[in-house]
PDB file of N, CA and C in Angstrom:
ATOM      1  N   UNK A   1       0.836  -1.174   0.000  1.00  0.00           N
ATOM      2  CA  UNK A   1       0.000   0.000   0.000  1.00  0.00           C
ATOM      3  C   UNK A   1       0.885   1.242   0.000  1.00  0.00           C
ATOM      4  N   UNK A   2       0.888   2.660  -1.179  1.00  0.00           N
ATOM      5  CA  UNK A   2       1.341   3.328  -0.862  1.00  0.00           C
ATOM      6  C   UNK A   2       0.559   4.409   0.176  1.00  0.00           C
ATOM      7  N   UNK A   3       1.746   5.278   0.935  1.00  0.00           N
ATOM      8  CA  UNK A   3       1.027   5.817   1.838  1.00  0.00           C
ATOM      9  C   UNK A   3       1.659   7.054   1.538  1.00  0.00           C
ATOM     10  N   UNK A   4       1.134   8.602   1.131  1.00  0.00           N
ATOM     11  CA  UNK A   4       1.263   9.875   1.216  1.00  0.00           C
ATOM     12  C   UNK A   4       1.157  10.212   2.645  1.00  0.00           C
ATOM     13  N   UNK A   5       2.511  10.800   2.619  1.00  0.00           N
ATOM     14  CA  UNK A   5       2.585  12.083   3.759  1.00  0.00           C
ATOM     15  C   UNK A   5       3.129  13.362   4.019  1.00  0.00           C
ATOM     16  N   UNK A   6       2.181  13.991   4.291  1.00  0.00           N
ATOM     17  CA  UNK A   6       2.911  15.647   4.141  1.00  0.00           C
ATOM     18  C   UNK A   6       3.395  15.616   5.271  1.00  0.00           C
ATOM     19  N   UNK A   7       4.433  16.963   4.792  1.00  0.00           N
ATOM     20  CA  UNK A   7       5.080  17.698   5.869  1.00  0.00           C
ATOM     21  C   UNK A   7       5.245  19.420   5.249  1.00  0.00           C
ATOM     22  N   UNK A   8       5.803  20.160   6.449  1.00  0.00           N
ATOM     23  CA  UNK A   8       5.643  21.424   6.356  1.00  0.00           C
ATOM     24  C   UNK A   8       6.928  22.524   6.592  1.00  0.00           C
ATOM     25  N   UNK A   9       7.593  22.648   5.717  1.00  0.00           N
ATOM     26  CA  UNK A   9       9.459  23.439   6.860  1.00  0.00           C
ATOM     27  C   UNK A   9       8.736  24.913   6.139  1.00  0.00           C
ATOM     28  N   UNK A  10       9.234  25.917   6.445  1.00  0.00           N
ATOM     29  CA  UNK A  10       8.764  27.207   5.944  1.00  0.00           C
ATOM     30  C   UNK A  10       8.141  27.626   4.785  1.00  0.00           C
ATOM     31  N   UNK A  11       7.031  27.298   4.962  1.00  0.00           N
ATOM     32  CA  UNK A  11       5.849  27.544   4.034  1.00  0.00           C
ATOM     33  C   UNK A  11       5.942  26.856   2.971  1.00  0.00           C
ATOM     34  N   UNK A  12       6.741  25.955   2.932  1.00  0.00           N
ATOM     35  CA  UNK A  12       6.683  24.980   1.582  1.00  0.00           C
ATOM     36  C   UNK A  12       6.205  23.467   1.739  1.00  0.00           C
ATOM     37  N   UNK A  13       5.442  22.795   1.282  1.00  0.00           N
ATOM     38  CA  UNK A  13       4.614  21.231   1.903  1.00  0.00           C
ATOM     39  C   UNK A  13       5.400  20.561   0.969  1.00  0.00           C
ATOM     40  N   UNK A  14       5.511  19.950   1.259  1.00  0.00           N
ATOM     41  CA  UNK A  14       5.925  18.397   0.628  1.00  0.00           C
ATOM     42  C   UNK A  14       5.228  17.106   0.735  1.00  0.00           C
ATOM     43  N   UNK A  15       5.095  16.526  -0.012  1.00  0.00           N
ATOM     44  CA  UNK A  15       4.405  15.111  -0.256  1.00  0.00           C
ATOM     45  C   UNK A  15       5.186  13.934  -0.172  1.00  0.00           C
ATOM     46  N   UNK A  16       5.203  13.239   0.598  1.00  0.00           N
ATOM     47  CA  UNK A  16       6.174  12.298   0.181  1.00  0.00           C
ATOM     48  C   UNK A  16       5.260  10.889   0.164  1.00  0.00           C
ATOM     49  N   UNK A  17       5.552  10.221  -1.392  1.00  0.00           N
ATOM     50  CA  UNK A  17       4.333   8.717  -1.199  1.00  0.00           C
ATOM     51  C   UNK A  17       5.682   7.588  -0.782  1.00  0.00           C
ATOM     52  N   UNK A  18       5.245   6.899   0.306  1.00  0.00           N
ATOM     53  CA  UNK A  18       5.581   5.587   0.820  1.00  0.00           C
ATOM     54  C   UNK A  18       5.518   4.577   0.723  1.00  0.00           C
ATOM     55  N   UNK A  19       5.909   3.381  -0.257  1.00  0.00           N
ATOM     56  CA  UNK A  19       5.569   2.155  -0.489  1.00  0.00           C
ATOM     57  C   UNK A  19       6.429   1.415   0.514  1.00  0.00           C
ATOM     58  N   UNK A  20       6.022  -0.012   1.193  1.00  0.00           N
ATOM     59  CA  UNK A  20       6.633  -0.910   2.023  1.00  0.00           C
ATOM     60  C   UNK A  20       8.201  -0.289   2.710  1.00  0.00           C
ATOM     61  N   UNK A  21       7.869   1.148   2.960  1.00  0.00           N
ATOM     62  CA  UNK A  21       8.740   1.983   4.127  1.00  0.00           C
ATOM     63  C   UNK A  21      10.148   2.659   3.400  1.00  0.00           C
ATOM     64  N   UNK A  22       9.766   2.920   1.289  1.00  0.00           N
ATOM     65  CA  UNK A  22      10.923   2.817   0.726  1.00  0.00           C
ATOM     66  C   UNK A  22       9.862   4.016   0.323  1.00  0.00           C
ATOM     67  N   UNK A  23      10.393   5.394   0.339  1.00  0.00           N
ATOM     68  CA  UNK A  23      10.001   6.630  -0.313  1.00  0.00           C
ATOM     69  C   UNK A  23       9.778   6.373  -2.523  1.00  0.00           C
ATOM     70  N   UNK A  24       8.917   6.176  -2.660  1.00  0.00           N
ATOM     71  CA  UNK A  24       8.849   6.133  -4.080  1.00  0.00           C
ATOM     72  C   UNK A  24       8.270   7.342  -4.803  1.00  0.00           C
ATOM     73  N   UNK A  25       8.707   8.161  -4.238  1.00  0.00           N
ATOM     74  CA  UNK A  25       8.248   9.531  -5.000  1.00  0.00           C
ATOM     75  C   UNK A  25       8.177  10.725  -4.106  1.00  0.00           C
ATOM     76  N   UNK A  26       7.984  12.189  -4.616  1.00  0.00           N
ATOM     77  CA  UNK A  26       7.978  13.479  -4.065  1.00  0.00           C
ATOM     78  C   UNK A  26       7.610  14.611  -4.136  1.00  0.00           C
ATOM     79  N   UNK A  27       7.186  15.666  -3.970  1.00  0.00           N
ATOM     80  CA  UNK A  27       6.340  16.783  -4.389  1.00  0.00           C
ATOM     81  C   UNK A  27       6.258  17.344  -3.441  1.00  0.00           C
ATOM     82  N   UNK A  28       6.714  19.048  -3.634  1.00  0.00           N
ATOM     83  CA  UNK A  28       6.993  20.428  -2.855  1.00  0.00           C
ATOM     84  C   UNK A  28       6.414  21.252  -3.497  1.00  0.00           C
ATOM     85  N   UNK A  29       5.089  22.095  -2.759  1.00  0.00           N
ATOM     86  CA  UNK A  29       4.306  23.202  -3.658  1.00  0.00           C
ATOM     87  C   UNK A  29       3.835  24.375  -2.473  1.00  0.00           C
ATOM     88  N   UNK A  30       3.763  25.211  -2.886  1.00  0.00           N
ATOM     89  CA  UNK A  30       3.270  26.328  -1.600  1.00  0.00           C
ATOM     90  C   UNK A  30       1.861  26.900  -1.889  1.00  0.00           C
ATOM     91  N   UNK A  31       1.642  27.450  -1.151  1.00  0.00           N
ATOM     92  CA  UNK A  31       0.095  27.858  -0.860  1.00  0.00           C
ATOM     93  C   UNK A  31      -0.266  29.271  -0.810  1.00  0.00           C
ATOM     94  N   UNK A  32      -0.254  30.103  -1.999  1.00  0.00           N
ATOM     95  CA  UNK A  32      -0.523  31.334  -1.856  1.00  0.00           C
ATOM     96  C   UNK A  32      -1.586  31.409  -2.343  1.00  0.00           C
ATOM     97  N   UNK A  33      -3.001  31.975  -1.090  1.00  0.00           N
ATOM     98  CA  UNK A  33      -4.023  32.514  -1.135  1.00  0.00           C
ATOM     99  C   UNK A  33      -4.730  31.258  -1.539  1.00  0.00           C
ATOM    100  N   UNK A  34      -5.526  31.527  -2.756  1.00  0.00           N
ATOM    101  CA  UNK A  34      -6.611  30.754  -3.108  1.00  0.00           C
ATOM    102  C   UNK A  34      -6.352  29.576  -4.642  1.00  0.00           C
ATOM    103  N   UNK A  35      -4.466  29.707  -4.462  1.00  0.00           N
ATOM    104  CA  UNK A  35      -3.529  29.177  -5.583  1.00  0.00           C
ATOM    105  C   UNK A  35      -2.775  28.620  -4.862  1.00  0.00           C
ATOM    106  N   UNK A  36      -2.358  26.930  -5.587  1.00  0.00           N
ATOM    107  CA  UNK A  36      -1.100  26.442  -4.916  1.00  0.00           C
ATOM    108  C   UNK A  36      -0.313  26.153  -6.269  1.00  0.00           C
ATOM    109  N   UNK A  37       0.936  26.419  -6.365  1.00  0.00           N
ATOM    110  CA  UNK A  37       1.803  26.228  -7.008  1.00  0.00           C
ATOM    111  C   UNK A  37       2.775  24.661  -6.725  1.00  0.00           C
ATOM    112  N   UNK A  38       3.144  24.121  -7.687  1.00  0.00           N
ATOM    113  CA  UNK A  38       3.726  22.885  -7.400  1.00  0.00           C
ATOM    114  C   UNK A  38       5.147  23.712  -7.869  1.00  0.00           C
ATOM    115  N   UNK A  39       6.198  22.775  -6.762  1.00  0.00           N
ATOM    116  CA  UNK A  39       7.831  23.132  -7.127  1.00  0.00           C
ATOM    117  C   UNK A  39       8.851  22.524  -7.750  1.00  0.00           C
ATOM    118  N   UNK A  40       8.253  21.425  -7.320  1.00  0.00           N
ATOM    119  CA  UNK A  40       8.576  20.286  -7.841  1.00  0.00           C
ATOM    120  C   UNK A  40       8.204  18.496  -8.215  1.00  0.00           C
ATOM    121  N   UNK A  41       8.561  18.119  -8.361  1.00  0.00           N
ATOM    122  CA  UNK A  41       7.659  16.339  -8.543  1.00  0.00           C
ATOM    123  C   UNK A  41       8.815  15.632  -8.915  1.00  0.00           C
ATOM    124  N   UNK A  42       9.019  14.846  -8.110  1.00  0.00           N
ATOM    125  CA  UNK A  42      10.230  13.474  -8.285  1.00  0.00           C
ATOM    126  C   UNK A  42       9.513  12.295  -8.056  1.00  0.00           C
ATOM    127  N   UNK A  43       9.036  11.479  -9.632  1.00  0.00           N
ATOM    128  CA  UNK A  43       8.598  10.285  -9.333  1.00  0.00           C
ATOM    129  C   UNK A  43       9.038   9.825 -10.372  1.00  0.00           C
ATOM    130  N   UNK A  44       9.324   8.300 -10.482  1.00  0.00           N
ATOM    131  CA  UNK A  44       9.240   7.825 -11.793  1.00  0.00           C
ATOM    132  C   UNK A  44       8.460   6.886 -12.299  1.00  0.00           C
ATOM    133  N   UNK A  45       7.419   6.690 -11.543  1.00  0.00           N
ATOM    134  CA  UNK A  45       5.879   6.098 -11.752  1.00  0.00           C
ATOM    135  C   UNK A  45       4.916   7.131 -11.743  1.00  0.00           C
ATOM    136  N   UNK A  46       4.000   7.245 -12.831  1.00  0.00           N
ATOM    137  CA  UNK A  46       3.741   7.700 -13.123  1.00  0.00           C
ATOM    138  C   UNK A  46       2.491   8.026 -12.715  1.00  0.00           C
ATOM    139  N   UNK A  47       1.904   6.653 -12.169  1.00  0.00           N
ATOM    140  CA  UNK A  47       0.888   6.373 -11.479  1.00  0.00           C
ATOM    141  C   UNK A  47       1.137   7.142 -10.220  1.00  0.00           C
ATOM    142  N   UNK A  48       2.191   6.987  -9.267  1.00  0.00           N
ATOM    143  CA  UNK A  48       2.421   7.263  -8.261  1.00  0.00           C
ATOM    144  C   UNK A  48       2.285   9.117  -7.894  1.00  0.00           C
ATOM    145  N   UNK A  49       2.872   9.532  -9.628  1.00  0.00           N
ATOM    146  CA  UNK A  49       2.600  10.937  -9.431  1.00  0.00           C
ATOM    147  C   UNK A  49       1.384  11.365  -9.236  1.00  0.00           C
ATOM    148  N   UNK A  50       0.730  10.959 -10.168  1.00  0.00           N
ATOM    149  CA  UNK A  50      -0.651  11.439  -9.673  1.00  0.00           C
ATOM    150  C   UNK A  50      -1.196  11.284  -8.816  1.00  0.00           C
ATOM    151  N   UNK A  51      -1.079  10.243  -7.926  1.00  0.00           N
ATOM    152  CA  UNK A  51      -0.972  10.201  -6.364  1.00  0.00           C
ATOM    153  C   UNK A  51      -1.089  11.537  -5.541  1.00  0.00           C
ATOM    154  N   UNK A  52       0.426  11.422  -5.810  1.00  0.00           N
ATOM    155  CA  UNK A  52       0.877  12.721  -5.326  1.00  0.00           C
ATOM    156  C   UNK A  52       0.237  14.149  -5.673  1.00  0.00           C
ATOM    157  N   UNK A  53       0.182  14.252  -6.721  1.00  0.00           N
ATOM    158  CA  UNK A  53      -0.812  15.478  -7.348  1.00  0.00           C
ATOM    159  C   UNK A  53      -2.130  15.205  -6.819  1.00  0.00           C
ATOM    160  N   UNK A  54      -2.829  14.268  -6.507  1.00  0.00           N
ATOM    161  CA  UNK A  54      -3.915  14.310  -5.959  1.00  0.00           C
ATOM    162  C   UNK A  54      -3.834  14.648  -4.611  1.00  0.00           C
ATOM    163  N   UNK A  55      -3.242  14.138  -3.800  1.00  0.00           N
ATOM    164  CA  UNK A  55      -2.623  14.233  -2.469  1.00  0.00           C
ATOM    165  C   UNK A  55      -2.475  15.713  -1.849  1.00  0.00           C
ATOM    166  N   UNK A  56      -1.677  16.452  -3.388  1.00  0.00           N
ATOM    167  CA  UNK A  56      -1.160  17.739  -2.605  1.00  0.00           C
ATOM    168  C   UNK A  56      -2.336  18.477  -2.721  1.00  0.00           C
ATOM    169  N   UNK A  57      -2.655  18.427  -3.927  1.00  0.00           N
ATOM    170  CA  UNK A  57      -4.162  19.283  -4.285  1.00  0.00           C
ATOM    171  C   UNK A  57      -5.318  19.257  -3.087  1.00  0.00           C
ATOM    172  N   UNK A  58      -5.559  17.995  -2.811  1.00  0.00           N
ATOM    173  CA  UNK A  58      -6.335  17.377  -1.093  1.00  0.00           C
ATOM    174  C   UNK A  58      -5.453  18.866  -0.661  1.00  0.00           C
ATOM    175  N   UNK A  59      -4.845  18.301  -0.112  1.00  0.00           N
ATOM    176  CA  UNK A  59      -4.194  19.034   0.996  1.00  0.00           C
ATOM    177  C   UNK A  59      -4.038  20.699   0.884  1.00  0.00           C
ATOM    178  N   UNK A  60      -3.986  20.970  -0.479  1.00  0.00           N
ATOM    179  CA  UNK A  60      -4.063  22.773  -0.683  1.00  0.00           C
ATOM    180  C   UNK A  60      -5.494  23.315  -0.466  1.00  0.00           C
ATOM    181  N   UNK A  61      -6.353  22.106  -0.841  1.00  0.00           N
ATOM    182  CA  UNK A  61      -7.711  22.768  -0.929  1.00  0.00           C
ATOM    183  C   UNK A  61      -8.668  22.663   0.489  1.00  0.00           C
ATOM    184  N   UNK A  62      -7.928  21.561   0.817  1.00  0.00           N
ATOM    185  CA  UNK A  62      -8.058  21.709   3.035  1.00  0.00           C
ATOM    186  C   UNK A  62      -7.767  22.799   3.574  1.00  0.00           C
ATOM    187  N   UNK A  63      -6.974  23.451   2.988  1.00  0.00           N
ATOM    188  CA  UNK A  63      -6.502  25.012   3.063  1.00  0.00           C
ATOM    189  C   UNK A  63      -6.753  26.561   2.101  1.00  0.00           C
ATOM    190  N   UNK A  64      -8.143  26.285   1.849  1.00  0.00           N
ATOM    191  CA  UNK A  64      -8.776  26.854   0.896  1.00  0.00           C
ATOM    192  C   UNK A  64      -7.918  27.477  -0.971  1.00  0.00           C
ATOM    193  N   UNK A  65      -7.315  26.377  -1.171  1.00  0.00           N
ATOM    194  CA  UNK A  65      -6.531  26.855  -2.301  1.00  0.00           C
ATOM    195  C   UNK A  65      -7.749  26.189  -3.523  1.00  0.00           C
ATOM    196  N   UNK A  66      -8.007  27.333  -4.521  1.00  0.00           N
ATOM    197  CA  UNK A  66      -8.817  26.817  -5.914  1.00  0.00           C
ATOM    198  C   UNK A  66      -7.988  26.022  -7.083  1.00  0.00           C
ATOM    199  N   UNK A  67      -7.117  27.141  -7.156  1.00  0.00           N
ATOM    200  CA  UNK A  67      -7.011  26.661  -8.457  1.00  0.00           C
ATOM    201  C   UNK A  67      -5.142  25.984  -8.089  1.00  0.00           C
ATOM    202  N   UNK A  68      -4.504  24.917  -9.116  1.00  0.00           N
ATOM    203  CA  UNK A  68      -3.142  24.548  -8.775  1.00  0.00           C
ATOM    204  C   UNK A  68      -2.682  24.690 -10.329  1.00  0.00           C
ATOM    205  N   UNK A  69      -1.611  25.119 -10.386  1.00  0.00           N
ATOM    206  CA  UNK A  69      -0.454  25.656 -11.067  1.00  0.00           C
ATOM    207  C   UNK A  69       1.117  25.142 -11.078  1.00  0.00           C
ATOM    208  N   UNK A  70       1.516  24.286 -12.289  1.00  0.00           N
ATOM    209  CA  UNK A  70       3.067  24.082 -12.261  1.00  0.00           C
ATOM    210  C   UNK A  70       3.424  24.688 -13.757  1.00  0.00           C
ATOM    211  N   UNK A  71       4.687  24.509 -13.455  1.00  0.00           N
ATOM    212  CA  UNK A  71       5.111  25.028 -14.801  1.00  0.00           C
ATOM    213  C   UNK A  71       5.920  23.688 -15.845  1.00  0.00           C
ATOM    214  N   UNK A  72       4.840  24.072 -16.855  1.00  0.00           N
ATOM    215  CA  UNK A  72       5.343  23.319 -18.114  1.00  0.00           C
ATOM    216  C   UNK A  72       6.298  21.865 -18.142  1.00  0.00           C
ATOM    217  N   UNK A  73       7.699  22.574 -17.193  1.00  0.00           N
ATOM    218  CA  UNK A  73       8.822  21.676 -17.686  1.00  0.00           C
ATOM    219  C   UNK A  73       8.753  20.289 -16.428  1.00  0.00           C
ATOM    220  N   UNK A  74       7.922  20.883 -15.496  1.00  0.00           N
ATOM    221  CA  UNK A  74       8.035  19.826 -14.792  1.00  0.00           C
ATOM    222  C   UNK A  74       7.102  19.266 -14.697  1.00  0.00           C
ATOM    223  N   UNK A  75       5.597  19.298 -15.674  1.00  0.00           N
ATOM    224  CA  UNK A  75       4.374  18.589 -15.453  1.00  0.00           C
ATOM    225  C   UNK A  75       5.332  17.645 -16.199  1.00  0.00           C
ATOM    226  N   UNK A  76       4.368  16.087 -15.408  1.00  0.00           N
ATOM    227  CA  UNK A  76       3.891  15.047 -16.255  1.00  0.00           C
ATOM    228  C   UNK A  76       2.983  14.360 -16.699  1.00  0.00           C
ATOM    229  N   UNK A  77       2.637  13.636 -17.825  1.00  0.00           N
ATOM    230  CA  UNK A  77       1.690  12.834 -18.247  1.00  0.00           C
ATOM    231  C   UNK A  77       0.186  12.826 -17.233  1.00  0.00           C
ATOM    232  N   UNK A  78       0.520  12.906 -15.887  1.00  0.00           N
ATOM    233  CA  UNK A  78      -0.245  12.445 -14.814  1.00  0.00           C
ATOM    234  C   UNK A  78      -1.060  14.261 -14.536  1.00  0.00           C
ATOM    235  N   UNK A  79      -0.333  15.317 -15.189  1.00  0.00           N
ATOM    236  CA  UNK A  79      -1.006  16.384 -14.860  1.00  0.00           C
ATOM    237  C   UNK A  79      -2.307  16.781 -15.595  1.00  0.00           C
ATOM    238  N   UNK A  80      -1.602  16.344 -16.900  1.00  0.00           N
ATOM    239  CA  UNK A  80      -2.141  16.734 -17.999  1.00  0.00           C
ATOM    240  C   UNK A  80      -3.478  15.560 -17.956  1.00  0.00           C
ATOM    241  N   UNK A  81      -3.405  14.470 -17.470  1.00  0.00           N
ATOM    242  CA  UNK A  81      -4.377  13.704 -17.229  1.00  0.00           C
ATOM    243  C   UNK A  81      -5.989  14.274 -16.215  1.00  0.00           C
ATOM    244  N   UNK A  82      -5.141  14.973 -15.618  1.00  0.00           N
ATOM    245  CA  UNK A  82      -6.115  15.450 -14.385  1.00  0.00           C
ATOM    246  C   UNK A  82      -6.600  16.684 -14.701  1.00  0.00           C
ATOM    247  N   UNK A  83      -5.929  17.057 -15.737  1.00  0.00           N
ATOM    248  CA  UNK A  83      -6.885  17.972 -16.425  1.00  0.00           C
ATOM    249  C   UNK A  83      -5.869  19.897 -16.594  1.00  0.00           C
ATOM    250  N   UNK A  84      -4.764  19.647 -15.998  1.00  0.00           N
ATOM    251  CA  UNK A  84      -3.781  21.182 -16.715  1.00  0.00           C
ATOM    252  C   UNK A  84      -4.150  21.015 -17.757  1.00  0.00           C
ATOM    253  N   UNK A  85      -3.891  22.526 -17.925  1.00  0.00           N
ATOM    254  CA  UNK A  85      -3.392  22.896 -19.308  1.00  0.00           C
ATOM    255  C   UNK A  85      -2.920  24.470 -19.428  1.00  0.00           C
ATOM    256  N   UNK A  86      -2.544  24.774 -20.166  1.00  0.00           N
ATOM    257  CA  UNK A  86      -1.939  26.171 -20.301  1.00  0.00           C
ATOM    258  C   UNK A  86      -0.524  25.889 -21.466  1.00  0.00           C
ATOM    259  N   UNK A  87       0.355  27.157 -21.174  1.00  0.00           N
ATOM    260  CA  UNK A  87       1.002  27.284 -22.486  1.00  0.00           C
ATOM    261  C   UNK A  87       2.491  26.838 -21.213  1.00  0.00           C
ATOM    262  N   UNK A  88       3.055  27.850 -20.879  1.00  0.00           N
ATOM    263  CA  UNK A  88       4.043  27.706 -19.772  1.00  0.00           C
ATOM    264  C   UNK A  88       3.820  27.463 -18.812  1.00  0.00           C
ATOM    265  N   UNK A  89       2.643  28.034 -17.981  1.00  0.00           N
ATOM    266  CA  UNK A  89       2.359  27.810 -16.739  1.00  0.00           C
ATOM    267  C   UNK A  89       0.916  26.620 -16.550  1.00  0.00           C
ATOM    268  N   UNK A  90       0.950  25.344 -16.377  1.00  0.00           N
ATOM    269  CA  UNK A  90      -0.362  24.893 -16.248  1.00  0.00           C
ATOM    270  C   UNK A  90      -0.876  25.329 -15.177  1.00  0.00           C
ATOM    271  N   UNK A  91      -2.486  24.765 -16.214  1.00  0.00           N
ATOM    272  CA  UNK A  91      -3.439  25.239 -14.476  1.00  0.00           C
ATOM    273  C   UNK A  91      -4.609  24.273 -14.260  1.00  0.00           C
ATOM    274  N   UNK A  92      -5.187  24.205 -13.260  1.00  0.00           N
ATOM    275  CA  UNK A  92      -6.472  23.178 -13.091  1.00  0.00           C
ATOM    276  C   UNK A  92      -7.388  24.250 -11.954  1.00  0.00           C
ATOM    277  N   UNK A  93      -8.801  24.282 -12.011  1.00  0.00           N
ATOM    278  CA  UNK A  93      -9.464  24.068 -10.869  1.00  0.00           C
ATOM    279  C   UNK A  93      -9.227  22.949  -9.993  1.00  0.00           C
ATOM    280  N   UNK A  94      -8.734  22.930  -8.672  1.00  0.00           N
ATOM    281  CA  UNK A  94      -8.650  21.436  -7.921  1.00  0.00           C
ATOM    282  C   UNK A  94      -9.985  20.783  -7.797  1.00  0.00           C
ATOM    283  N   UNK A  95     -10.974  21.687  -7.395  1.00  0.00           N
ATOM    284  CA  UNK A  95     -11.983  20.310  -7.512  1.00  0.00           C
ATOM    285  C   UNK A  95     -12.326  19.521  -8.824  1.00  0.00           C
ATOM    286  N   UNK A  96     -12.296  20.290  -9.985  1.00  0.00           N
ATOM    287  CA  UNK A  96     -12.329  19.655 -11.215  1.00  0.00           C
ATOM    288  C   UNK A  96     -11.294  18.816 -11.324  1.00  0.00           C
ATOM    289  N   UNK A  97     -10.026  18.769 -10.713  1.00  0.00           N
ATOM    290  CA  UNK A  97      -8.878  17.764 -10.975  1.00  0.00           C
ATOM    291  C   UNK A  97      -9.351  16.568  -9.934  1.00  0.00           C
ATOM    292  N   UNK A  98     -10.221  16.805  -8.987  1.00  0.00           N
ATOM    293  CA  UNK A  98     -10.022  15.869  -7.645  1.00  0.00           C
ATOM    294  C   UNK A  98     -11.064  15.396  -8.192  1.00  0.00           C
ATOM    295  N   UNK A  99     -12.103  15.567  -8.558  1.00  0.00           N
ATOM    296  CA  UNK A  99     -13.632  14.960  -9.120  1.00  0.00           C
ATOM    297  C   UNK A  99     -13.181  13.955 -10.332  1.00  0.00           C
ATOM    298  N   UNK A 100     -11.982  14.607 -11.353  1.00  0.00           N
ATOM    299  CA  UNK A 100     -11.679  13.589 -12.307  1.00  0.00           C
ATOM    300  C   UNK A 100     -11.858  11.932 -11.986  1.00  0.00           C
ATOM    301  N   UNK A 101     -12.234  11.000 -12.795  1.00  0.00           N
ATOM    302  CA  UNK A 101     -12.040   9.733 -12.707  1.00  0.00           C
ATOM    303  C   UNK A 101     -10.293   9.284 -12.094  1.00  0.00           C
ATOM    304  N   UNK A 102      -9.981   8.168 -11.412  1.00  0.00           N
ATOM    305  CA  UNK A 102      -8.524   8.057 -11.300  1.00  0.00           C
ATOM    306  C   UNK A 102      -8.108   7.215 -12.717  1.00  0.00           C
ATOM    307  N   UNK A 103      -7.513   7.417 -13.179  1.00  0.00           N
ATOM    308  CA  UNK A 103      -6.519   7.169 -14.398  1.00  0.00           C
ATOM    309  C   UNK A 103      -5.759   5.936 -14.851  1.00  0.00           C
ATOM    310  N   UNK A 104      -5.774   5.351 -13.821  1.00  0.00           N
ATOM    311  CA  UNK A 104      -4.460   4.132 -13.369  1.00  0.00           C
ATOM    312  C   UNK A 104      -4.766   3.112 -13.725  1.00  0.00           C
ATOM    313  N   UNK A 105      -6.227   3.139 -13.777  1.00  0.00           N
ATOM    314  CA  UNK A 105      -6.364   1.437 -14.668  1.00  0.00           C
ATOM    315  C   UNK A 105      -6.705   0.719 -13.700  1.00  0.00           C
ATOM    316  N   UNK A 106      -6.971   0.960 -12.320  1.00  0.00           N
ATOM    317  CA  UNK A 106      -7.077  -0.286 -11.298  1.00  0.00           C
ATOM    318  C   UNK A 106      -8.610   0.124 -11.004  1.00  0.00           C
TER     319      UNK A 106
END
């Protein structure tokens, strides 16, 4: 079972998903206002990212954030699934990304 868990060092959250106690992925995004920005995403499952993108989005919008935002070079497959889009900067409504179907095939 993987298991997501945030954490919090100066205003920046992080995601970290947990499979059988071996970190398999990562994601750092901050929370300004009624926007969360992603900083980064280190996964190489792809499945797992979106995890994570679901996870953080949960967690921005527990904290009244609407809409989530990364930029271009670091979306993956798993963003664009959940529904970004934009030119440089993607974007989603989170509840429209969190309402999406999950993707993964299971």
């Amino acid at each position: 079972m993987i298991r997501f868990i945030p954490h919090e060092i100066n205003n920046v959250i992080g995601i970290k998903a947990v499979e059988n106690d071996a970190e398999s992925g990562f994601c750092a995004f901050e929370i300004n206002g009624f926007e969360m920005v992603f900083l980064t995403v280190d996964c190489n499952d792809d499945v797992i990212t979106e995890g994570l993108a679901r996870a953080a989005m949960n967690y921005a919008a527990n904290r009244y954030a609407y809409i989530a935002k990364i930029e271009k070079n670091i979306a993956s497959p798993a963003f664009l699934r959940l529904g970004f889009s934009g030119e440089d900067i993607l974007s989603v409504e989170i509840p429209v990304a969190l309402t999406s179907g999950c993707t993964c095939g299971h």
